[in-house]
N, C-alpha and C. Protein backbone atom coordinates (compact mmCIF):
# COMPACT_ATOMS: atom_id res chain seq x y z
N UNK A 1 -39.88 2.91 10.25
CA UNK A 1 -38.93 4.00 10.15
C UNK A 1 -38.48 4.14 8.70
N UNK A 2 -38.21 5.62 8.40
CA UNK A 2 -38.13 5.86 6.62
C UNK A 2 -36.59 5.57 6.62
N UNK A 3 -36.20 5.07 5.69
CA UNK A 3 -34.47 5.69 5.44
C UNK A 3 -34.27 6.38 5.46
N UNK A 4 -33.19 7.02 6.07
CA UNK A 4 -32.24 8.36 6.10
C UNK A 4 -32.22 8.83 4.19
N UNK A 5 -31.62 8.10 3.46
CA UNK A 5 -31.74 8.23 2.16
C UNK A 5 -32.48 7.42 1.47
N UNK A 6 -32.09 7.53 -0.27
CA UNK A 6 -32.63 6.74 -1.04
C UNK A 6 -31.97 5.38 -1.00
N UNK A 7 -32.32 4.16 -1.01
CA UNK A 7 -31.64 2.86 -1.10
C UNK A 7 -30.43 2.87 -2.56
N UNK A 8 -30.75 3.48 -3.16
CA UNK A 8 -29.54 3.61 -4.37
C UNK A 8 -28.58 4.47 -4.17
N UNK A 9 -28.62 5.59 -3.27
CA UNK A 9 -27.66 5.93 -2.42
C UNK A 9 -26.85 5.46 -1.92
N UNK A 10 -27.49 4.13 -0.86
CA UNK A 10 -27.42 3.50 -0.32
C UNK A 10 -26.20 2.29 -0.90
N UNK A 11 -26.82 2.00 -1.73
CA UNK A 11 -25.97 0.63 -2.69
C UNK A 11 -24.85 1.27 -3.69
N UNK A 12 -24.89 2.17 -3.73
CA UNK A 12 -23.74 2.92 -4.46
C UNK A 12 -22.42 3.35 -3.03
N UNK A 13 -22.76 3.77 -2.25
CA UNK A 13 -21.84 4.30 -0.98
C UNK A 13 -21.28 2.50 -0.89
N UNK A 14 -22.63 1.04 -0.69
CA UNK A 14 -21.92 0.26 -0.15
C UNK A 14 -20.77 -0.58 -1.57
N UNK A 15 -20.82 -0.11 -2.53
CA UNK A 15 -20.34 -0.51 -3.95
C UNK A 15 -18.69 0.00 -3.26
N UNK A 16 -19.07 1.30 -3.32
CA UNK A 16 -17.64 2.24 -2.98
C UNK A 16 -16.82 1.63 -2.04
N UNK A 17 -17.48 1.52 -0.82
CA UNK A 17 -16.51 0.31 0.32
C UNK A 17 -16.36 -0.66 0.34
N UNK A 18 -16.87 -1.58 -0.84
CA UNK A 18 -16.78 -2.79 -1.38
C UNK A 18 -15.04 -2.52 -2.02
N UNK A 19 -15.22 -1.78 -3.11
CA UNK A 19 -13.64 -2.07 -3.59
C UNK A 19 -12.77 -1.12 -2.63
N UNK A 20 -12.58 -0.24 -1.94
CA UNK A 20 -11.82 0.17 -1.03
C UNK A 20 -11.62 -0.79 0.00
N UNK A 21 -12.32 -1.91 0.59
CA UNK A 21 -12.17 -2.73 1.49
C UNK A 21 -11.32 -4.31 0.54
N UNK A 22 -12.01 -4.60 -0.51
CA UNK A 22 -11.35 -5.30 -1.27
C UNK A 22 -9.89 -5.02 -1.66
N UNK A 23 -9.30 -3.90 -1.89
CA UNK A 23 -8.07 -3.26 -1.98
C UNK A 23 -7.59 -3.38 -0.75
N UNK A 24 -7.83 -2.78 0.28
CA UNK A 24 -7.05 -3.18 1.48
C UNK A 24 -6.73 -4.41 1.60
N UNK A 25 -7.97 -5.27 2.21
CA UNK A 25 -7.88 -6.50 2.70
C UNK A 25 -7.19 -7.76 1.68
N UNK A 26 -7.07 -7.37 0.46
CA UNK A 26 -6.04 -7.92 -0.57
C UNK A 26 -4.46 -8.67 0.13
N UNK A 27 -3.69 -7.67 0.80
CA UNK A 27 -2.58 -8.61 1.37
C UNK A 27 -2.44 -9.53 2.76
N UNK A 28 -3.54 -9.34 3.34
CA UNK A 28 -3.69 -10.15 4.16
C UNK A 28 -3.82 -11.46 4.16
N UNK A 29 -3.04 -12.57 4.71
CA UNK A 29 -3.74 -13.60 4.54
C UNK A 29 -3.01 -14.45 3.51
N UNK A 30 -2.22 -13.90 3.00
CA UNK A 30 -1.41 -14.61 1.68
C UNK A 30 0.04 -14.58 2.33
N UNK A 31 0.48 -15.39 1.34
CA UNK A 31 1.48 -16.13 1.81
C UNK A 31 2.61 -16.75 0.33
N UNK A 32 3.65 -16.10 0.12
CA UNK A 32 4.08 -16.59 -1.47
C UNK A 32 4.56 -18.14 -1.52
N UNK A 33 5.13 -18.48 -2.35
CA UNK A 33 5.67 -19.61 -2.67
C UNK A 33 6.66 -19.60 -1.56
N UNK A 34 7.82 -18.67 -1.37
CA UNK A 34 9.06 -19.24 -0.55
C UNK A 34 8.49 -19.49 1.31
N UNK A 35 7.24 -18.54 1.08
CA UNK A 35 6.43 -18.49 2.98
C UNK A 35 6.20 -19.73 3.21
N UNK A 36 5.20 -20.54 1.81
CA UNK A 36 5.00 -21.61 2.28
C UNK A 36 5.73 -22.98 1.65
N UNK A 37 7.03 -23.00 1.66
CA UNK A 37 7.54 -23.38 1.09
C UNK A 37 7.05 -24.83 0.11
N UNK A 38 6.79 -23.83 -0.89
CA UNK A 38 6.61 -24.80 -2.34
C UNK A 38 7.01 -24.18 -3.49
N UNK A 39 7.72 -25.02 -4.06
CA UNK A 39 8.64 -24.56 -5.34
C UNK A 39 7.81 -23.72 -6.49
N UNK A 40 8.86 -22.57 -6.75
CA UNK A 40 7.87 -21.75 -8.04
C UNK A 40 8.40 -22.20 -8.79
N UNK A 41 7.17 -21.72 -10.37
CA UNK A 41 7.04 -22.36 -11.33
C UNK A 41 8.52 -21.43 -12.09
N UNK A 42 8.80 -21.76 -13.09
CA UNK A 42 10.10 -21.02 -13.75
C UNK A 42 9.24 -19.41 -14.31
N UNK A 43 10.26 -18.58 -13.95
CA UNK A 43 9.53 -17.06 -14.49
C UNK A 43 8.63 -16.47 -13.41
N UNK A 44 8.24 -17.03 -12.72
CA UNK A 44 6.96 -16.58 -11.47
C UNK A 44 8.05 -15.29 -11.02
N UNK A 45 6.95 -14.53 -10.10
CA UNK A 45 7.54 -13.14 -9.39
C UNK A 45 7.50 -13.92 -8.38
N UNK A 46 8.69 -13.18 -7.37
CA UNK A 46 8.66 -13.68 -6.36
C UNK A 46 8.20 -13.25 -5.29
N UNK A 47 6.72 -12.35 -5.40
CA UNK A 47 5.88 -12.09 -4.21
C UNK A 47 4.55 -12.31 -5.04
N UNK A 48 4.59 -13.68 -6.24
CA UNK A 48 3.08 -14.01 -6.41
C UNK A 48 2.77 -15.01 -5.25
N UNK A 49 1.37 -14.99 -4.89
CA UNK A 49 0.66 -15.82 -4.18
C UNK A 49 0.60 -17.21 -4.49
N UNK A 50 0.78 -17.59 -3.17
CA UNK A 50 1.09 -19.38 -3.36
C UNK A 50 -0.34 -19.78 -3.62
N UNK A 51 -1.54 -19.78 -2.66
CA UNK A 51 -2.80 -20.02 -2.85
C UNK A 51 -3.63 -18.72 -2.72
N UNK A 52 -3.91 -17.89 -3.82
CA UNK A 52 -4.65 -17.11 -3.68
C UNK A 52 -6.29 -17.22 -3.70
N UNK A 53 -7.01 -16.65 -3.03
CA UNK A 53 -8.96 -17.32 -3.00
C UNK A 53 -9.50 -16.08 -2.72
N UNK A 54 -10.14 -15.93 -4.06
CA UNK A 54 -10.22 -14.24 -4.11
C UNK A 54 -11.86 -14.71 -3.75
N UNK A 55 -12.61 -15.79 -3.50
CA UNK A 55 -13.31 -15.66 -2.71
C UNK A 55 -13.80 -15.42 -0.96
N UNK A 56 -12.42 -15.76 -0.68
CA UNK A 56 -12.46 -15.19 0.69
C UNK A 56 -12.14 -13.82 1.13
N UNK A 57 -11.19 -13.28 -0.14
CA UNK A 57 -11.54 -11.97 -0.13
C UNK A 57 -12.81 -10.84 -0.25
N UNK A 58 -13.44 -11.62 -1.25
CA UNK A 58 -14.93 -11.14 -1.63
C UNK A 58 -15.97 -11.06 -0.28
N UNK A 59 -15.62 -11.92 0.45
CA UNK A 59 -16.41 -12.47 1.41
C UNK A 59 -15.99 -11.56 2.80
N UNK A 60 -14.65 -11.17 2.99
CA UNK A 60 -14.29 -10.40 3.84
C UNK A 60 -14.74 -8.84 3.76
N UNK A 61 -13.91 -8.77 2.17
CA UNK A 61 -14.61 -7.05 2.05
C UNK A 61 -16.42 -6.93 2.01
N UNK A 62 -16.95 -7.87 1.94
CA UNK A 62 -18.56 -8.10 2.46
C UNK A 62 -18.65 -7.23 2.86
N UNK A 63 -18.23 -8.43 4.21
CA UNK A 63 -18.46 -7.65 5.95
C UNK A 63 -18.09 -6.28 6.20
N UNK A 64 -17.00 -6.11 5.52
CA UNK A 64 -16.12 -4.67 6.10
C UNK A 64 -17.00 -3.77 5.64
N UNK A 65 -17.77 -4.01 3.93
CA UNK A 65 -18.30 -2.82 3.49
C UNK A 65 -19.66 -3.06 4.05
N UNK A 66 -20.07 -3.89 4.64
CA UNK A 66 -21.58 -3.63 5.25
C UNK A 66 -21.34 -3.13 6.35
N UNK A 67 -20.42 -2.87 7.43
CA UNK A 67 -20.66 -2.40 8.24
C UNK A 67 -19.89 -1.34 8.32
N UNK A 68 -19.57 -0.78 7.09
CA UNK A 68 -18.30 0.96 7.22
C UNK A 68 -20.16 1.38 6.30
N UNK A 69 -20.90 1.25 6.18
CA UNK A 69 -21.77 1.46 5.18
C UNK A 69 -22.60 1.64 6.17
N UNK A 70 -23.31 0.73 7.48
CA UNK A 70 -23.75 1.13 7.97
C UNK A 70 -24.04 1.65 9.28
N UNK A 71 -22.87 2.33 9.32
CA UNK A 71 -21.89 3.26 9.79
C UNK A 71 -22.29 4.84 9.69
N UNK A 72 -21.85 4.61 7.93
CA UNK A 72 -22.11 6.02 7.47
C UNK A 72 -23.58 6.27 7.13
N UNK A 73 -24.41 5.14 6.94
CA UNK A 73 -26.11 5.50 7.24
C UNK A 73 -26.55 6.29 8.35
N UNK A 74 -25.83 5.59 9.29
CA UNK A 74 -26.17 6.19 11.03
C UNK A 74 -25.97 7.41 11.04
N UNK A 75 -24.49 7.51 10.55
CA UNK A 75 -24.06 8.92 11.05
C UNK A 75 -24.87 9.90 9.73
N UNK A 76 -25.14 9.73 8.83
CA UNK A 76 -26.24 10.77 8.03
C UNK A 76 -27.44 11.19 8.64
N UNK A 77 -27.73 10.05 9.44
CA UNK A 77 -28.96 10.68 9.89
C UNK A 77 -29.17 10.87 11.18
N UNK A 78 -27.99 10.51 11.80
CA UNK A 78 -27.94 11.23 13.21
C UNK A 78 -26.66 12.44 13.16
N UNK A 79 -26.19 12.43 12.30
CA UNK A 79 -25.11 13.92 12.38
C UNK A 79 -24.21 13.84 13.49
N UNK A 80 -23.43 12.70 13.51
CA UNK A 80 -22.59 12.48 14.75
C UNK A 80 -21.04 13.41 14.18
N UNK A 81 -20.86 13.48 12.85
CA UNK A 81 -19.51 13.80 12.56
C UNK A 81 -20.11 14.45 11.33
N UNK A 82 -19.90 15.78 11.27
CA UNK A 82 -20.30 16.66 10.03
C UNK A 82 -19.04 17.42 9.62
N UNK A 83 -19.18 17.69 8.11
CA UNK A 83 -18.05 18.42 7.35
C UNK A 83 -17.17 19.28 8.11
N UNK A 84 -17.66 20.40 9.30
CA UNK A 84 -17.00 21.19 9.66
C UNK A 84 -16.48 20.38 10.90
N UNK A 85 -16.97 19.26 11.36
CA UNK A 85 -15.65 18.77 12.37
C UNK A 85 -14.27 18.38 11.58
N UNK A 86 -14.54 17.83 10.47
CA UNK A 86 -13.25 17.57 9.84
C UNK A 86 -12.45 18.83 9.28
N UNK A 87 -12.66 20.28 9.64
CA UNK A 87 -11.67 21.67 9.62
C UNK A 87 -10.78 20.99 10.75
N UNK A 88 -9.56 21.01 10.43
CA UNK A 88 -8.82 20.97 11.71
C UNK A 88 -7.69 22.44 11.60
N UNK A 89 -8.26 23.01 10.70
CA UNK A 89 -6.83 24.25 10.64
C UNK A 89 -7.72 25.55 9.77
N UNK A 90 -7.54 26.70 9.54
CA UNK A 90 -7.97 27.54 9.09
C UNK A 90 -9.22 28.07 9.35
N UNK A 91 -9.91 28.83 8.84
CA UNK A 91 -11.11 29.80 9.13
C UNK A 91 -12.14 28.58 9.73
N UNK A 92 -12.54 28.45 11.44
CA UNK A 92 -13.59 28.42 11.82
C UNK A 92 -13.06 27.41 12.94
N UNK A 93 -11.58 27.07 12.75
CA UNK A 93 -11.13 25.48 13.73
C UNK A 93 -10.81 26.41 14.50
């Protein structure tokens, strides 16, 4: 079976939901100094992260962007949700 598109299409759309999923999934999961109670350092903000592991973030927005990615592969080439379903008001809704 051919791809719906070109694979650089492809890796650019999953680039895009890479940092949109990385941005979301950012406050989850953390926890500051006073949550888990351990003393901040002098000057710290007091909603920096006690243990932050921006590899498990990396690793989460993965998943999220491989599968919002191939998602939107499907629906390109099966046309489940096209531009004019998203009119919800004016000429044609």
């Amino acid at each position: 079976m051919a791809l719906p598109m070109q694979w650089t299409s492809i890796l650019a759309i999953y680039a895009l939901f890479w940092v949109v999923s990385a941005f979301v999934l950012l406050p989850f999961g953390v926890q500051t100094h006073d949550e888990a109670g351990i003393e901040k350092v002098p000057g710290q903000a007091d909603s920096a992260p006690a243990d932050f592991r921006p590899g498990t973030v990396a690793k989460r927005a993965s998943l999220l962007a491989a599968v919002l990615t191939f998602l939107y592969v499907l629906n390109y080439a099966y046309g489940w949700i096209e531009a004019e379903d998203l009119i919800l008001w004016g000429p044609g809704a």
